[in-house]
Protein backbone atom coordinates (compact mmCIF):
# COMPACT_ATOMS: atom_id res chain seq x y z
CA UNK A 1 -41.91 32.75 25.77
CA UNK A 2 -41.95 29.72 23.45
CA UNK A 3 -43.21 26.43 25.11
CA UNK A 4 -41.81 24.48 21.90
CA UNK A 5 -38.11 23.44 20.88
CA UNK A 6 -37.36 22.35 17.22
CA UNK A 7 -36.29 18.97 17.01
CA UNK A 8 -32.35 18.52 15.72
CA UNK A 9 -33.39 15.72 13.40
CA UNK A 10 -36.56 16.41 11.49
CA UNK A 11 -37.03 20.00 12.54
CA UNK A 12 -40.40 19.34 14.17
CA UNK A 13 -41.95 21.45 17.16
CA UNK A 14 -41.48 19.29 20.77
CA UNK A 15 -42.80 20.55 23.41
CA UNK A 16 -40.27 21.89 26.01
CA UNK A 17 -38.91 19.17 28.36
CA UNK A 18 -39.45 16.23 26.85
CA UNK A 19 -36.16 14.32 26.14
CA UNK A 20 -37.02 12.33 22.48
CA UNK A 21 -38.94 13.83 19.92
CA UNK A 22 -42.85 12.06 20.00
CA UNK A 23 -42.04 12.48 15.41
CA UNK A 24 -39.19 11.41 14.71
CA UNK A 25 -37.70 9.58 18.16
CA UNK A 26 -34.59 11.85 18.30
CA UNK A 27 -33.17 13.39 21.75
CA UNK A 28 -33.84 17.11 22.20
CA UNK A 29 -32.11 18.01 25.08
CA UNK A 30 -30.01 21.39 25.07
CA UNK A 31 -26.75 19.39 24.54
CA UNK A 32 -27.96 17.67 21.47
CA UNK A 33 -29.70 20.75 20.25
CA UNK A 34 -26.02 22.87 20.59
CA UNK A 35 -24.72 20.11 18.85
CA UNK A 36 -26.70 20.07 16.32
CA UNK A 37 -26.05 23.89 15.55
CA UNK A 38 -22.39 23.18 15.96
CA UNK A 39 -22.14 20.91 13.33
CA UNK A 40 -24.06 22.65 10.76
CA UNK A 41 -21.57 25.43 11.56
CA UNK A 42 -19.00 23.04 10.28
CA UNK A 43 -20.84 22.13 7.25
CA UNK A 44 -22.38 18.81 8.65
CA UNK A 45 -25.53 17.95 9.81
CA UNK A 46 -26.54 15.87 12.92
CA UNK A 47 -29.41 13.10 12.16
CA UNK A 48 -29.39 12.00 15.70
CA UNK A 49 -32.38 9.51 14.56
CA UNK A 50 -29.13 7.24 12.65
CA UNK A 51 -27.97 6.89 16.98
CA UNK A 52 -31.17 4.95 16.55
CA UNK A 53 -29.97 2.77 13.64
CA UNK A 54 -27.13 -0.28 13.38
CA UNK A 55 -23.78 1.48 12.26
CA UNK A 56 -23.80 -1.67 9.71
CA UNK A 57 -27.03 -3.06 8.49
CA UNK A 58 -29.23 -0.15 9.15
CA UNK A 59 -32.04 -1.41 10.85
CA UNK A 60 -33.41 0.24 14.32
CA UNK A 61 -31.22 -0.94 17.73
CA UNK A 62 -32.38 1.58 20.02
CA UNK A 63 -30.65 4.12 21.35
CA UNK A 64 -27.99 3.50 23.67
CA UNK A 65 -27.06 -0.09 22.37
CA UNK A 66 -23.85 -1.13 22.14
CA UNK A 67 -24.45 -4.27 19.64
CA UNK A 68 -27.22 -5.03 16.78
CA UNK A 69 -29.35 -7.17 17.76
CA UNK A 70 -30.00 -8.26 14.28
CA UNK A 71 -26.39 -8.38 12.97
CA UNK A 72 -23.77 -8.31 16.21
CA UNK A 73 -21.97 -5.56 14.84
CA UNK A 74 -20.80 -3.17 17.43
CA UNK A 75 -21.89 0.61 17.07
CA UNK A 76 -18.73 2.22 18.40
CA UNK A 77 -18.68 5.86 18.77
CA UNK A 78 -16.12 6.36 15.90
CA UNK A 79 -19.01 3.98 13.50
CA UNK A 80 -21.34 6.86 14.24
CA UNK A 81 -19.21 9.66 13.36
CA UNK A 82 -18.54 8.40 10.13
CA UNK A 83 -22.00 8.19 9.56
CA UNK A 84 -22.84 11.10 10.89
CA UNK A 85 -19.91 13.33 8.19
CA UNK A 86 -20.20 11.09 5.17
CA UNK A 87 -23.81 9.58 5.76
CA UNK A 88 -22.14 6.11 4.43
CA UNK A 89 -23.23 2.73 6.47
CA UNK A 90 -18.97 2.04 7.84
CA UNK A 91 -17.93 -1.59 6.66
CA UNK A 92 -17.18 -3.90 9.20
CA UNK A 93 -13.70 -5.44 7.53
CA UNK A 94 -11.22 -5.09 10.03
CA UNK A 95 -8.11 -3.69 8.57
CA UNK A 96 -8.23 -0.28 10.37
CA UNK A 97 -8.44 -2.12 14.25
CA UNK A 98 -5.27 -3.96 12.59
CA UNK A 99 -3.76 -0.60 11.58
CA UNK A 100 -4.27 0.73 14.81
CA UNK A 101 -2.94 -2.20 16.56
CA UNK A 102 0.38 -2.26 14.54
CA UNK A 103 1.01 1.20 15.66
CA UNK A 104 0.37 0.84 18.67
CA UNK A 105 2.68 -2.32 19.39
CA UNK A 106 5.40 0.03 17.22
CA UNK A 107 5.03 2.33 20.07
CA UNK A 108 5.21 0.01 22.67
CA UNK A 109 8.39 -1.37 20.77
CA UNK A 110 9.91 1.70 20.86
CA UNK A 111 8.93 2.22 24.76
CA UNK A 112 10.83 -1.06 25.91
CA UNK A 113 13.99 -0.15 23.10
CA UNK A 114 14.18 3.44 24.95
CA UNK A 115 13.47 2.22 28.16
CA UNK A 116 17.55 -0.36 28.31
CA UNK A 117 19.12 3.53 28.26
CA UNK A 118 20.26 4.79 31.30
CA UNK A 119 18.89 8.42 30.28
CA UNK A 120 15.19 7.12 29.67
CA UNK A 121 12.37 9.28 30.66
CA UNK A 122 8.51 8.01 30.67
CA UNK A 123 7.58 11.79 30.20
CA UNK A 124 9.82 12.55 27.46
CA UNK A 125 9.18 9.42 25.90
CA UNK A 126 5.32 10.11 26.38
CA UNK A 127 5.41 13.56 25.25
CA UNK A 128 7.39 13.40 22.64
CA UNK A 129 8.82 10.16 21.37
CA UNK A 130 12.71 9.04 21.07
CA UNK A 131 14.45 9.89 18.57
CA UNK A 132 17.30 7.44 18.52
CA UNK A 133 14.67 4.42 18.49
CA UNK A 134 12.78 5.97 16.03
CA UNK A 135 15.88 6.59 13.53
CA UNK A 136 16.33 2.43 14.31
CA UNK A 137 13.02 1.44 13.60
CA UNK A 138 12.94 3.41 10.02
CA UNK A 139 12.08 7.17 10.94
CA UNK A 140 12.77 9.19 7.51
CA UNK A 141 16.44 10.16 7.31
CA UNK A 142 17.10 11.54 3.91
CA UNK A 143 20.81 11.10 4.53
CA UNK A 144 20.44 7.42 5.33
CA UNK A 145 18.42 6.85 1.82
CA UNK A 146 21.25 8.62 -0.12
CA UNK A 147 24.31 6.59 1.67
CA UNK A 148 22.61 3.98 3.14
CA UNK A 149 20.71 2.45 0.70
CA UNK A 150 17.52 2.64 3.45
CA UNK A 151 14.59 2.74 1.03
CA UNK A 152 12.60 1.32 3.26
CA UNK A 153 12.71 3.86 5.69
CA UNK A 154 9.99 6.03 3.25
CA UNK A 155 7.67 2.41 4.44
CA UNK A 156 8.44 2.35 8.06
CA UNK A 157 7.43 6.12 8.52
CA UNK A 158 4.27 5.78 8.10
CA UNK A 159 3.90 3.18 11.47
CA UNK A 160 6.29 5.53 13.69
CA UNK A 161 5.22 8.08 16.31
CA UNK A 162 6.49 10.95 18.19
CA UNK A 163 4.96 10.41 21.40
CA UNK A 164 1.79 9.36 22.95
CA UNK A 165 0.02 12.83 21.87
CA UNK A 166 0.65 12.00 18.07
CA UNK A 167 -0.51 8.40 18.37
CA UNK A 168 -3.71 9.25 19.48
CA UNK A 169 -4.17 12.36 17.07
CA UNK A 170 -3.50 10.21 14.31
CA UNK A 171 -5.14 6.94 15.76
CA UNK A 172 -8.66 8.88 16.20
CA UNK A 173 -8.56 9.81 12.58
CA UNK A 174 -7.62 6.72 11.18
CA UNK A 175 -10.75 5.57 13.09
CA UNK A 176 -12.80 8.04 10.78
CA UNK A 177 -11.40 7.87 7.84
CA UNK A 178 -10.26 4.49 7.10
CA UNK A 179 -13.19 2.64 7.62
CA UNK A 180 -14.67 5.08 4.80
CA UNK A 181 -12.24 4.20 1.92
CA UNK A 182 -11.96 0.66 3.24
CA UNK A 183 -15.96 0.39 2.28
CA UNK A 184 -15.33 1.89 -0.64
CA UNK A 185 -12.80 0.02 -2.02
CA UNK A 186 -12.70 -2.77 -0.41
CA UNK A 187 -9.65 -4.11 1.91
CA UNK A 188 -6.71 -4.70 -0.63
CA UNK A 189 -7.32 -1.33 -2.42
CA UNK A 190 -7.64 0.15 1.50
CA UNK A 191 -4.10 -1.33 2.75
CA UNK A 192 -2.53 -0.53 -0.70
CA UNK A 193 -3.86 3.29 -0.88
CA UNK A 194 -2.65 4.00 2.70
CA UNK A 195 0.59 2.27 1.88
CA UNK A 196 0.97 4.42 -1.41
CA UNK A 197 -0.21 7.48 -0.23
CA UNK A 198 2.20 7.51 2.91
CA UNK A 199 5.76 6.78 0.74
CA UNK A 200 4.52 9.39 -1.86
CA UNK A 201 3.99 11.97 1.22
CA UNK A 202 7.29 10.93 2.58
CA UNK A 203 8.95 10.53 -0.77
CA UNK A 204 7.85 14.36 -1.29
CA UNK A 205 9.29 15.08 1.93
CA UNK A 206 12.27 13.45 0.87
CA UNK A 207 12.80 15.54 -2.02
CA UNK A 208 11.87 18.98 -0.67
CA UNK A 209 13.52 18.90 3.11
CA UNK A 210 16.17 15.71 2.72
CA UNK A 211 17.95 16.24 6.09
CA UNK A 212 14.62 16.47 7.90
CA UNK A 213 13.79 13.11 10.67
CA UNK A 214 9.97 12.61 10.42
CA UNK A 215 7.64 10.11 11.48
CA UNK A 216 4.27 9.95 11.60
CA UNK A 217 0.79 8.22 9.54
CA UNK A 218 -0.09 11.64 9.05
CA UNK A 219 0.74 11.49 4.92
CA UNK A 220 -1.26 8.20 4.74
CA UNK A 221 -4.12 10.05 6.27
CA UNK A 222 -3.69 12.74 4.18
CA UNK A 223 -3.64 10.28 1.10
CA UNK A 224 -6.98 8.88 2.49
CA UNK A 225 -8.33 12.06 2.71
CA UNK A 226 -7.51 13.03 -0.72
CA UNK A 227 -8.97 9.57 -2.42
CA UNK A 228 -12.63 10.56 -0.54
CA UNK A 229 -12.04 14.08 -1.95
CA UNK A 230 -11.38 12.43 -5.18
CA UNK A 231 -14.15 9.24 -5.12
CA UNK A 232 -16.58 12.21 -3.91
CA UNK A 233 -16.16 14.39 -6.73
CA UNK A 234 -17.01 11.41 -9.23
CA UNK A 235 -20.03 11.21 -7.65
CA UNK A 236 -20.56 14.89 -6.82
CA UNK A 237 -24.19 15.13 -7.48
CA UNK A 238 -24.99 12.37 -4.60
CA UNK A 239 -22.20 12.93 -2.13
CA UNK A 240 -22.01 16.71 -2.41
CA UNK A 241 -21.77 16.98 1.69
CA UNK A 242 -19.11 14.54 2.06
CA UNK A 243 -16.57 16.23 -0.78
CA UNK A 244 -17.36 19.69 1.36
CA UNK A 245 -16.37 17.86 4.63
CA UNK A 246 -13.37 16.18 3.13
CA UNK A 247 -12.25 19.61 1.18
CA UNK A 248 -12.90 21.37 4.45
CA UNK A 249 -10.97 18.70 6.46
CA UNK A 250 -7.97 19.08 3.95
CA UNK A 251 -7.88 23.34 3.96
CA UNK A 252 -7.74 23.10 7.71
CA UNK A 253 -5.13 20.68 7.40
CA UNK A 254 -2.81 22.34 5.18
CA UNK A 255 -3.61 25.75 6.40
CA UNK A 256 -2.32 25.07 9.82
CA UNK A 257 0.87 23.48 8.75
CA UNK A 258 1.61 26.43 6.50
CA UNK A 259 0.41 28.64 9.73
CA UNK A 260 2.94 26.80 12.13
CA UNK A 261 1.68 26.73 15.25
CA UNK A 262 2.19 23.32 16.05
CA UNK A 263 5.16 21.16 14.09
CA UNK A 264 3.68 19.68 10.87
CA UNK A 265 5.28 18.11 7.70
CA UNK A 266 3.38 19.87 5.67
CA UNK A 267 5.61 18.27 2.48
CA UNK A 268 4.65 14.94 3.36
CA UNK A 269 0.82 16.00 4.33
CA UNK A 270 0.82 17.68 0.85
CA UNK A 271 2.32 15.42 -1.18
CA UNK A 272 -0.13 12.16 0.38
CA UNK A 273 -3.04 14.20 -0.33
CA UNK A 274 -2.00 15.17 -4.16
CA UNK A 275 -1.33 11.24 -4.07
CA UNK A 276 -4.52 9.71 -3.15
CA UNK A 277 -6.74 12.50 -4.59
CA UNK A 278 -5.43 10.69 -7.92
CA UNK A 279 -5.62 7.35 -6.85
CA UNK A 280 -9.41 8.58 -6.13
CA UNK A 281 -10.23 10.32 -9.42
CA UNK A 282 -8.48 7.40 -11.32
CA UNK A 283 -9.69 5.01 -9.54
CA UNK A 284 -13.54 4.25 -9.28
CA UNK A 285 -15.07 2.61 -6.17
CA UNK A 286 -17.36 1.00 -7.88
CA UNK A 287 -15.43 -0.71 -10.60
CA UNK A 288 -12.31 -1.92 -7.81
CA UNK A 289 -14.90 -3.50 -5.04
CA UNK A 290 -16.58 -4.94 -8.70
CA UNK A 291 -16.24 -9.07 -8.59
CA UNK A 292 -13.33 -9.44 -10.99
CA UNK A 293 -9.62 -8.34 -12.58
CA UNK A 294 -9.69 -5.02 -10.06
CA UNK A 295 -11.45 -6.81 -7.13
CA UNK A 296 -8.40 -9.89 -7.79
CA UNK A 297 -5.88 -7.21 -8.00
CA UNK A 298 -6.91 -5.04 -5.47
CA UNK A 299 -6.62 -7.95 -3.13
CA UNK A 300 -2.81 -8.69 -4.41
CA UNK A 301 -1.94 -5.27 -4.05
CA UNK A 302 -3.04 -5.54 -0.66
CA UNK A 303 -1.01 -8.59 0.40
CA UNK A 304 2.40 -6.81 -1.19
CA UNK A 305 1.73 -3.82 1.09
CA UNK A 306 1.69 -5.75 3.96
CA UNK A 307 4.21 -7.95 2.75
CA UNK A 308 6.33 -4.27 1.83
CA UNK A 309 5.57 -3.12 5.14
CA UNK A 310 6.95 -6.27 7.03
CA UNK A 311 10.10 -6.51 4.64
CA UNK A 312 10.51 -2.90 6.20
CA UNK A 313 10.90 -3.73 9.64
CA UNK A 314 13.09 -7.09 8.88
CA UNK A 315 15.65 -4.78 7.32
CA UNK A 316 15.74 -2.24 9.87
CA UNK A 317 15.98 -4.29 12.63
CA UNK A 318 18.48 -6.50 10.98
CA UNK A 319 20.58 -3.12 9.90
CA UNK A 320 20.16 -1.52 13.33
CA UNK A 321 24.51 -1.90 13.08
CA UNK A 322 24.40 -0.13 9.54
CA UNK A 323 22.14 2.45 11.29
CA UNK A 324 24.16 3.18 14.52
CA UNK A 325 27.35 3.18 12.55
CA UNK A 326 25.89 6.17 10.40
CA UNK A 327 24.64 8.17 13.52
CA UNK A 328 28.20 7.69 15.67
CA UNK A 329 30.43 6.86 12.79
């Protein structure tokens, strides 16, 4: 019997029972060797030498550190899993932890609106959202857009969430993804690609299933999806693994909303991912994070999205009356 395990990393011969490989420095126990074969099952492949490297400015921090040394920037565990799929160094702008934040004071918001009925439940509301706050806050109601005038319910979609189950589904991949279109583009192209990605997913869903009520940043993410398939493809020849990640990422996607076995919008999901795979293929990273016109106007297209997305949830909340009256009449 073999006295030798390869090593995940550089495929080197370490003797059995040793923990770190004495070539390359990576861990070789059985759980990182599994994982290593699970991933290139999936199309990926586990360095587990980057562990040793800064999530940001790529020098070594040793494994198990929580901050550079050399830069400060924290090496979260969602960092290191986009490096790990795309093989990109994530930025460290901060408008995904904002993302993430909004959402999750939207859900809070919709906790403490639920909670002054007499027929709340914290399991229900956990579990699977409320609908009646979520139709006040701006939950897609193609009804309300054609006699209401409620454009701005295709905006406040993209924030709202049916329960504490979808929150986090959609929260952990915003954590992935996001960080690797915000580095691309750069934090006004970012906010306004999510933004634009999310109404056109909606605004498909509109058109295809009007009198359905959906919520969810599932289209955005999606859209963000479809602008790495897109970047990725422009750059094929270097990024060939992370356009077969993305592509694979995107099947799956689609091909269990067509599959049904869990409730999808698969209108929306489709229509955010047509969306930002052109806003990728038109649009090149490298000439929008460029010092200049794009860079300038990437930046004011950022600061209308958010500016969109607060306009939103003025109007809603000032036409909660509007709303009610077109629910009870």
């Amino acid at each position: 019997m073999s006295q030798f395990n390869r090593c995940p990393s550089c495929k080197k011969w370490v003797p059995k029972g040793d923990s770190h490989c004495p070539h390359c420095g990576a861990r070789v126990t059985p759980w990182d060797v599994a994982k290593a074969t699970v991933l290139s099952l999936l199309g990926t492949t586990d360095h587990t030498r980057k562990n040793l490297l800064c999530v940001a400015c790529n020098r070594v921090v040793g494994e198990g550190a929580d901050v550079c040394p050399h830069c400060g920037a924290k090496q979260t565990s969602s960092a290191r899993l986009a490096r790990q799929l795309f093989g990109d160094i994530p930025s460290q702008r901060q408008a995904t932890p904002v993302l993430l934040g909004v959402m999750v004071m939207l859900f809070v918001l919709q906790g403490l609106m639920s909670f002054q009925r007499p027929d709340f439940n914290l399991f229900s509301f956990l579990m699977g959202g409320d609908r009646l706050t979520s139709a006040l806050l701006g939950g897609l109601l193609g009804p309300f857009i054609d006699y209401g005038n409620q454009w701005w319910r295709l905006i406040n979609s993209n924030f709202l969430h049916f329960g504490a189950i979808h929150l986090f589904f959609n929260l952990s991949a915003l954590r992935v993804l996001g960080p690797m279109v915000e580095n691309e583009y750069g934090t006004g192209w970012y906010l306004f690609a999510f933004l634009l990605t999310g109404i056109s997913g909606f605004y498909a869903s509109y058109l295809i299933s009007p009198l359905a009520f959906t919520v969810g940043a599932s289209a955005s993410l999606f859209g963000l999806i479809g602008v790495g398939i897109g970047f990725a493809y422009r750059e094929r020849e270097r990024r060939q693994q992370q356009l077969k990640t993305l592509v694979q990422w995107a099947v799956l996607g689609v091909g269990i909303g067509f599959l049904n076995i869990i409730p999808m919008n698969n209108a929306a999901h489709i229509g955010g991912l047509i969306s930002g795979l052109a806003f990728g293929l038109v649009l090149s990273p490298r000439t929008a994070s460029r010092r200049g016109f794009r860079r300038n106007l990437g930046n004011l297209l950022g600061y209308l999205s958010v500016a969109l997305s607060f306009l939103g949830f003025a109007l809603a909340i000032l036409g909660r009356d509007e709303t009610q009256r077109l629910l009870f009449g």
